[in-house]
C-alpha atoms as a PDB file:
ATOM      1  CA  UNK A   1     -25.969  22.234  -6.080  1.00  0.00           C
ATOM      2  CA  UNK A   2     -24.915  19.159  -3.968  1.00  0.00           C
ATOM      3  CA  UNK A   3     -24.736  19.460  -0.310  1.00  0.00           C
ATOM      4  CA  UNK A   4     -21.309  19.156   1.543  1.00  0.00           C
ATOM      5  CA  UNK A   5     -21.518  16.647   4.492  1.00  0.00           C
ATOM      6  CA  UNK A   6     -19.695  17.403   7.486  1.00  0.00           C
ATOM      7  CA  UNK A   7     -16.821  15.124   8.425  1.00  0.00           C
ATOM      8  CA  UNK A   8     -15.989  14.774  12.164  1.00  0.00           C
ATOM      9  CA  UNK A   9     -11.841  14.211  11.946  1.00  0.00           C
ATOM     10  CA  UNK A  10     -11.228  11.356  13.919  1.00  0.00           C
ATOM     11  CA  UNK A  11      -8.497   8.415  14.177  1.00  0.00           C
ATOM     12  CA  UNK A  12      -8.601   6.471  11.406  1.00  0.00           C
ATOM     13  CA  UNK A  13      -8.313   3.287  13.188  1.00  0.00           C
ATOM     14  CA  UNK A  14     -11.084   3.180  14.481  1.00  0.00           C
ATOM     15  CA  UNK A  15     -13.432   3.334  11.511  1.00  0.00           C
ATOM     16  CA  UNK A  16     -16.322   0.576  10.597  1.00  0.00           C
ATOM     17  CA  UNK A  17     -14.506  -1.241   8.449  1.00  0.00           C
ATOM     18  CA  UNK A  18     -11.745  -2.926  10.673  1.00  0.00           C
ATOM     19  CA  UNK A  19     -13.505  -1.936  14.161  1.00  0.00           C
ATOM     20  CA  UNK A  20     -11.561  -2.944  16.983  1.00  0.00           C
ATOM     21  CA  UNK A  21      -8.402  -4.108  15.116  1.00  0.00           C
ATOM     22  CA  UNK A  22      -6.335  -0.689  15.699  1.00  0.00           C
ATOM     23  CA  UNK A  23      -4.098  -0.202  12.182  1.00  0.00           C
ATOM     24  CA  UNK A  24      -0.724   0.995  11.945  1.00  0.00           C
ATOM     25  CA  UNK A  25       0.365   3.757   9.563  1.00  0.00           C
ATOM     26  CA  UNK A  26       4.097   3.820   8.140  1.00  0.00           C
ATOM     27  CA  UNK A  27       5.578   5.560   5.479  1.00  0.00           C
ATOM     28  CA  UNK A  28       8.882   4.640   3.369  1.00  0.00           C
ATOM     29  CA  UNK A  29      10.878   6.848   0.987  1.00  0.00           C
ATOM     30  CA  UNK A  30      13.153   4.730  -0.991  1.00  0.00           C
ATOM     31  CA  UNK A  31      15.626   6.575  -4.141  1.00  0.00           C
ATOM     32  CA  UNK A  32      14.567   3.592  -6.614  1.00  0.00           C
ATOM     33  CA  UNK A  33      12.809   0.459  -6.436  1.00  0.00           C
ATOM     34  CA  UNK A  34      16.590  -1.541  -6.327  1.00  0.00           C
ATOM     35  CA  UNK A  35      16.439   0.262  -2.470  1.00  0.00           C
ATOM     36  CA  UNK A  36      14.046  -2.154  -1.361  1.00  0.00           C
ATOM     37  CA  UNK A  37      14.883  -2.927   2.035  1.00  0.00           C
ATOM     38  CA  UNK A  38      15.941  -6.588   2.396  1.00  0.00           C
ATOM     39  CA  UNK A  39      13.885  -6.820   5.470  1.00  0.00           C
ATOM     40  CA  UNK A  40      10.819  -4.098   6.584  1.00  0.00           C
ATOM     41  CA  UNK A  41      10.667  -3.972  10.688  1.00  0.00           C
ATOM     42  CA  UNK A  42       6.673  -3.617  10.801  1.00  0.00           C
ATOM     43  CA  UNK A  43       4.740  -4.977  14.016  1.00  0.00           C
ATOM     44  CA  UNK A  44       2.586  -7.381  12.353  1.00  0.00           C
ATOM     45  CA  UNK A  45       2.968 -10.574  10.302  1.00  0.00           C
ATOM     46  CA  UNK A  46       1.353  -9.305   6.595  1.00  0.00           C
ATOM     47  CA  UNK A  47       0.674  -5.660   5.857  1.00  0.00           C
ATOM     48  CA  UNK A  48      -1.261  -3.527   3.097  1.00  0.00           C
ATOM     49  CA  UNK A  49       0.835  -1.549   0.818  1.00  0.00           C
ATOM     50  CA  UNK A  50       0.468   1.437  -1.751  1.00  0.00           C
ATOM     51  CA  UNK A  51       3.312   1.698  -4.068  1.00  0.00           C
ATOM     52  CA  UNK A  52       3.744   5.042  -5.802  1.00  0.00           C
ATOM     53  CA  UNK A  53       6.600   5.161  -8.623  1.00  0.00           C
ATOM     54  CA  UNK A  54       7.336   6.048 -12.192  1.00  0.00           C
ATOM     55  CA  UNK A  55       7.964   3.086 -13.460  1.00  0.00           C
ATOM     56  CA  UNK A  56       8.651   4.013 -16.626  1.00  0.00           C
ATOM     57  CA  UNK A  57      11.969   2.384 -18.404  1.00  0.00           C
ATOM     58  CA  UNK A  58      12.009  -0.261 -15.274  1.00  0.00           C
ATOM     59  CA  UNK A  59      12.221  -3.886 -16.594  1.00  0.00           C
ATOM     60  CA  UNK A  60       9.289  -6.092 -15.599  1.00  0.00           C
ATOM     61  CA  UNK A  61      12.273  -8.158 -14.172  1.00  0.00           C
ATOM     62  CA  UNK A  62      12.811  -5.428 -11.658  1.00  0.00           C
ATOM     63  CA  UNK A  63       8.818  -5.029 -11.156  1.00  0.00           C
ATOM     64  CA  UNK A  64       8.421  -8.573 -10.358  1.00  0.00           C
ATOM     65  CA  UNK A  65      11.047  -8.787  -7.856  1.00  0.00           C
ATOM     66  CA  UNK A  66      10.291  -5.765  -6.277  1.00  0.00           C
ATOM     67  CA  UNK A  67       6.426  -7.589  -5.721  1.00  0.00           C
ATOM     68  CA  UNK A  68       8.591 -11.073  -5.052  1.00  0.00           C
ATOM     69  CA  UNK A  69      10.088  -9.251  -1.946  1.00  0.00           C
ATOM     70  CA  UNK A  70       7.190  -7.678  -0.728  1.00  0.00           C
ATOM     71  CA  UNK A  71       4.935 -10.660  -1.037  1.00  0.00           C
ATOM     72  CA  UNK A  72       7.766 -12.466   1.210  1.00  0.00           C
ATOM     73  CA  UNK A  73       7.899  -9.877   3.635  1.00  0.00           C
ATOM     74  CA  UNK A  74       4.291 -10.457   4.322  1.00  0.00           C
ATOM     75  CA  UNK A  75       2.434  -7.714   1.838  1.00  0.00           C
ATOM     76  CA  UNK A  76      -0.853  -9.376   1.646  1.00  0.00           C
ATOM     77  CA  UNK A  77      -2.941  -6.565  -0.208  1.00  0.00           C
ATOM     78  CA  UNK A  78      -1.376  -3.504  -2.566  1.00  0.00           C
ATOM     79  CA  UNK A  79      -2.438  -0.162  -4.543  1.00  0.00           C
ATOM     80  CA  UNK A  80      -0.123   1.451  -6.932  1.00  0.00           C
ATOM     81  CA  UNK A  81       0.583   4.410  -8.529  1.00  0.00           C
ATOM     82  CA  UNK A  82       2.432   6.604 -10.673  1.00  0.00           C
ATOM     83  CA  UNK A  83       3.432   6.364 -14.224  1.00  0.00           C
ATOM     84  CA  UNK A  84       2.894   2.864 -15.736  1.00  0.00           C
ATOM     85  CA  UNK A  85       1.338   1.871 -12.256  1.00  0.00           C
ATOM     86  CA  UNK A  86      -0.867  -0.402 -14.428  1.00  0.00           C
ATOM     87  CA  UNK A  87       2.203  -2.711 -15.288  1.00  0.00           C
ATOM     88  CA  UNK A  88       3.616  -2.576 -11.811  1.00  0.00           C
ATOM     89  CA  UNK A  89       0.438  -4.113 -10.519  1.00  0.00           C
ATOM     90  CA  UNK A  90       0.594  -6.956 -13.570  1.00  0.00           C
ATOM     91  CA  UNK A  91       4.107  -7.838 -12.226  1.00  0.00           C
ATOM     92  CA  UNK A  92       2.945  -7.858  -8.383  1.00  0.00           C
ATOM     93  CA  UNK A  93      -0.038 -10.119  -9.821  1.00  0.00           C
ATOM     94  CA  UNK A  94       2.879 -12.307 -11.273  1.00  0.00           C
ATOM     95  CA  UNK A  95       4.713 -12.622  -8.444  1.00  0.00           C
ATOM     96  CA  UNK A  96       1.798 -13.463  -6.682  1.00  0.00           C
ATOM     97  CA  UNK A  97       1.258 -17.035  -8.720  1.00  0.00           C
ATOM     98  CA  UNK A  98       4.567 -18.228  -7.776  1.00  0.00           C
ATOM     99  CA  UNK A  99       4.433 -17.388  -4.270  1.00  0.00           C
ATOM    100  CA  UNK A 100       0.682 -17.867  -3.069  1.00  0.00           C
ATOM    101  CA  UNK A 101       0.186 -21.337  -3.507  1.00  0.00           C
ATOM    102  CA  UNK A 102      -3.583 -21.401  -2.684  1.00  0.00           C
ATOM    103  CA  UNK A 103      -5.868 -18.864  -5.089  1.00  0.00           C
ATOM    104  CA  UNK A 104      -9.710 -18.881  -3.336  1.00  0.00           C
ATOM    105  CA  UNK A 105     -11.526 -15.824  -1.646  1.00  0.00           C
ATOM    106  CA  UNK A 106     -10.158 -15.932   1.670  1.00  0.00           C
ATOM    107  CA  UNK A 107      -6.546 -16.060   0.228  1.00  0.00           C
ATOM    108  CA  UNK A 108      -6.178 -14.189  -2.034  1.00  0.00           C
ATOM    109  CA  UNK A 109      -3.614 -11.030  -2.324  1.00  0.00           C
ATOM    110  CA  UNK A 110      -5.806  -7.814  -3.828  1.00  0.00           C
ATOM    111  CA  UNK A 111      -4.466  -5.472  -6.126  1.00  0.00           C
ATOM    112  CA  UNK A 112      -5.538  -2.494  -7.546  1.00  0.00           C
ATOM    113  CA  UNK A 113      -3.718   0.149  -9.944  1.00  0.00           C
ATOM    114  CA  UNK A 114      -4.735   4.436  -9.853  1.00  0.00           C
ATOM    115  CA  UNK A 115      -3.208   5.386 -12.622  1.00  0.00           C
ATOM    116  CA  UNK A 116      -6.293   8.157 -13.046  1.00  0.00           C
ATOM    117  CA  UNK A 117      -6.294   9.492 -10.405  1.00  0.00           C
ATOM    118  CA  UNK A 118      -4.159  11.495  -7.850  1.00  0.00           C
ATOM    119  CA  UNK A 119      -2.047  10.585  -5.327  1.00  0.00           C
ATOM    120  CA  UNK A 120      -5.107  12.350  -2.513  1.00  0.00           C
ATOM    121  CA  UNK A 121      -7.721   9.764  -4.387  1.00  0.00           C
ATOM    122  CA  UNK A 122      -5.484   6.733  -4.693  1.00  0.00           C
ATOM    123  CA  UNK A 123      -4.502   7.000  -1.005  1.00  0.00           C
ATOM    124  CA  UNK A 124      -7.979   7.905  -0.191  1.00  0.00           C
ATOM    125  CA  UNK A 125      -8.784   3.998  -1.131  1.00  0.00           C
ATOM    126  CA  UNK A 126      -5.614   2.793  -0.086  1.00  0.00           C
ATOM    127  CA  UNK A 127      -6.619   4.161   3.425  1.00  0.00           C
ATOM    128  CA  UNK A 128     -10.737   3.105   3.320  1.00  0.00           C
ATOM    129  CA  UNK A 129     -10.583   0.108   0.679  1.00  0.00           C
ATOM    130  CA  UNK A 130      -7.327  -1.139   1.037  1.00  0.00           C
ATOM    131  CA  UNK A 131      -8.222  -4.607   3.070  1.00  0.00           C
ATOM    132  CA  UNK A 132      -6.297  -8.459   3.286  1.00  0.00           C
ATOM    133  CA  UNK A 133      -8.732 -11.821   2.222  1.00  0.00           C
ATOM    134  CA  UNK A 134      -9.754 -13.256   5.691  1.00  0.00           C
ATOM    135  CA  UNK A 135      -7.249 -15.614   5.712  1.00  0.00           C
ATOM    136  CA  UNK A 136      -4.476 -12.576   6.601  1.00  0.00           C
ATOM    137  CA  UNK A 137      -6.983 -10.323   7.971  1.00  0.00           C
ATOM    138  CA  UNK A 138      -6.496 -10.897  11.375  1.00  0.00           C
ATOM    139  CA  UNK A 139      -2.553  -9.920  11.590  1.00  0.00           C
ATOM    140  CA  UNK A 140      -2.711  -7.604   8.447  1.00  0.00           C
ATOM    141  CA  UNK A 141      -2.416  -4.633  10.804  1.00  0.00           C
ATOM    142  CA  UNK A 142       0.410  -2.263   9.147  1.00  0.00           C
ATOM    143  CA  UNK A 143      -0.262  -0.259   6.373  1.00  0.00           C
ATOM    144  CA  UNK A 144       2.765   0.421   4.647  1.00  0.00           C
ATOM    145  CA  UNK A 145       3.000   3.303   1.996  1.00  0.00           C
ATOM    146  CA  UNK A 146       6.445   3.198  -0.159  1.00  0.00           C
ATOM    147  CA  UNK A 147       6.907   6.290  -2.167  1.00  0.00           C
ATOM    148  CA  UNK A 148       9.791   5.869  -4.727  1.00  0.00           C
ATOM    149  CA  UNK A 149      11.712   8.633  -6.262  1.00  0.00           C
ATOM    150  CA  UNK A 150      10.262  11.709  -4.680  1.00  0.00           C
ATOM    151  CA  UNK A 151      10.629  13.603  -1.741  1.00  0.00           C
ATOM    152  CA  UNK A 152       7.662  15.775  -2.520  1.00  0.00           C
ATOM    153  CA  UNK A 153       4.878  12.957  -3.128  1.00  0.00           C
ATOM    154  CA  UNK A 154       6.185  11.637  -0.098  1.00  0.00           C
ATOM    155  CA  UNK A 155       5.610  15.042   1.624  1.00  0.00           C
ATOM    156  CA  UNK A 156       1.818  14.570   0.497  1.00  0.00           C
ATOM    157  CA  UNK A 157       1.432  11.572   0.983  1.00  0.00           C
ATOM    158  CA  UNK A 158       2.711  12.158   5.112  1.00  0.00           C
ATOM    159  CA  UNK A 159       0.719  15.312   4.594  1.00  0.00           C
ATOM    160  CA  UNK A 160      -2.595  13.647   3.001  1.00  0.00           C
ATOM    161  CA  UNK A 161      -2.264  10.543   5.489  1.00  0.00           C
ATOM    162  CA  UNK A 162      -2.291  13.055   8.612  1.00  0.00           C
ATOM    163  CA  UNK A 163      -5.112  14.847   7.545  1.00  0.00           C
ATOM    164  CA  UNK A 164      -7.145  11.770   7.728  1.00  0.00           C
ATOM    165  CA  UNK A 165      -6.357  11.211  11.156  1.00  0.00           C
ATOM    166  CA  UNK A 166      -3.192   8.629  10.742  1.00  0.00           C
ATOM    167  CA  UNK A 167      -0.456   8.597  12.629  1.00  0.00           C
ATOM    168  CA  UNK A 168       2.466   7.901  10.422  1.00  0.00           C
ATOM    169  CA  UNK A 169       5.384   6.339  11.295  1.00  0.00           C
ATOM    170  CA  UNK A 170       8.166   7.196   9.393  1.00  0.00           C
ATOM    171  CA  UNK A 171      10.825   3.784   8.252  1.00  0.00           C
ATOM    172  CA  UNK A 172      14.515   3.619   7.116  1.00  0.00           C
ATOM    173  CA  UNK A 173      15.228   1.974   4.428  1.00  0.00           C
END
């Protein structure tokens, strides 16, 4: 029988992997994915962002502009998940060639779909793996989650987020 560890509970911010830089946790509940806020009032230049939706019966014309605007608002880094979360990510991925005009190591924009697991486990990496290429990494301090559709996911995910030690901030769209 495996051994549980004990977890101390503390901020989340200061954890190993970005050590001194102190990250900012903000959540945004949108009705659909046409909501997107023209612009996102974060406090740094590029931020990290988990995308939960259905995105079943959207076009992939909607899914690419929805990553078009983000990428131009300074997303630099971006989980999804939901339904069809795998597709989202392809059309983030495609916005991503027209936009980022240099595609090495240090700049390029991560992605990652988690359409296996649940929302606890795909925010659990968004949270501890979720990181920007060195080239953004040092004003990639916002971590942005967007839930789309539903009050209650967002209600975990504020829940979840908490729990961890975050301090979530909640935005208008």
């Amino acid at each position: 029988m495996p051994r549980r560890l004990h977890r101390k509970r503390k901020r989340i911010y200061n954890d190993a992997i970005m050590g001194h830089r102190k990250r900012r946790f903000f959540l945004l509940e949108l009705p659909s994915l046409q909501d997107w806020p023209s612009k996102l009032l974060l406090p740094s230049k590029y931020f990290i962002l988990f995308l939960a939706c259905d995105a079943k019966g959207k076009t992939n014309r909607l899914l690419k502009q929805t990553g078009r605007k983000a990428i131009r608002q300074g997303m630099r880094a971006a989980c999804t998940w939901g339904r069809d979360c795998e597709r989202v990510h392809d059309r983030i991925d495609d916005a991503c060639k027209g936009l980022v005009s240099e595609r090495k190591d240090e700049s390029v924009i991560m992605t990652s779909w988690h359409s296996r697991e649940s929302l606890r486990e795909a925010l659990w990496y968004f949270l501890y793996c979720g990181f920007a290429a060195r080239r953004y990494s040092r004003w990639c301090k916002s971590w942005l989650t967007v839930i789309v559709g539903s009050r209650r996911n967002a209600e975990k995910a504020t829940r979840y987020m908490r729990s961890q030690g975050c301090k979530v901030h909640h935005l208008m769209p």
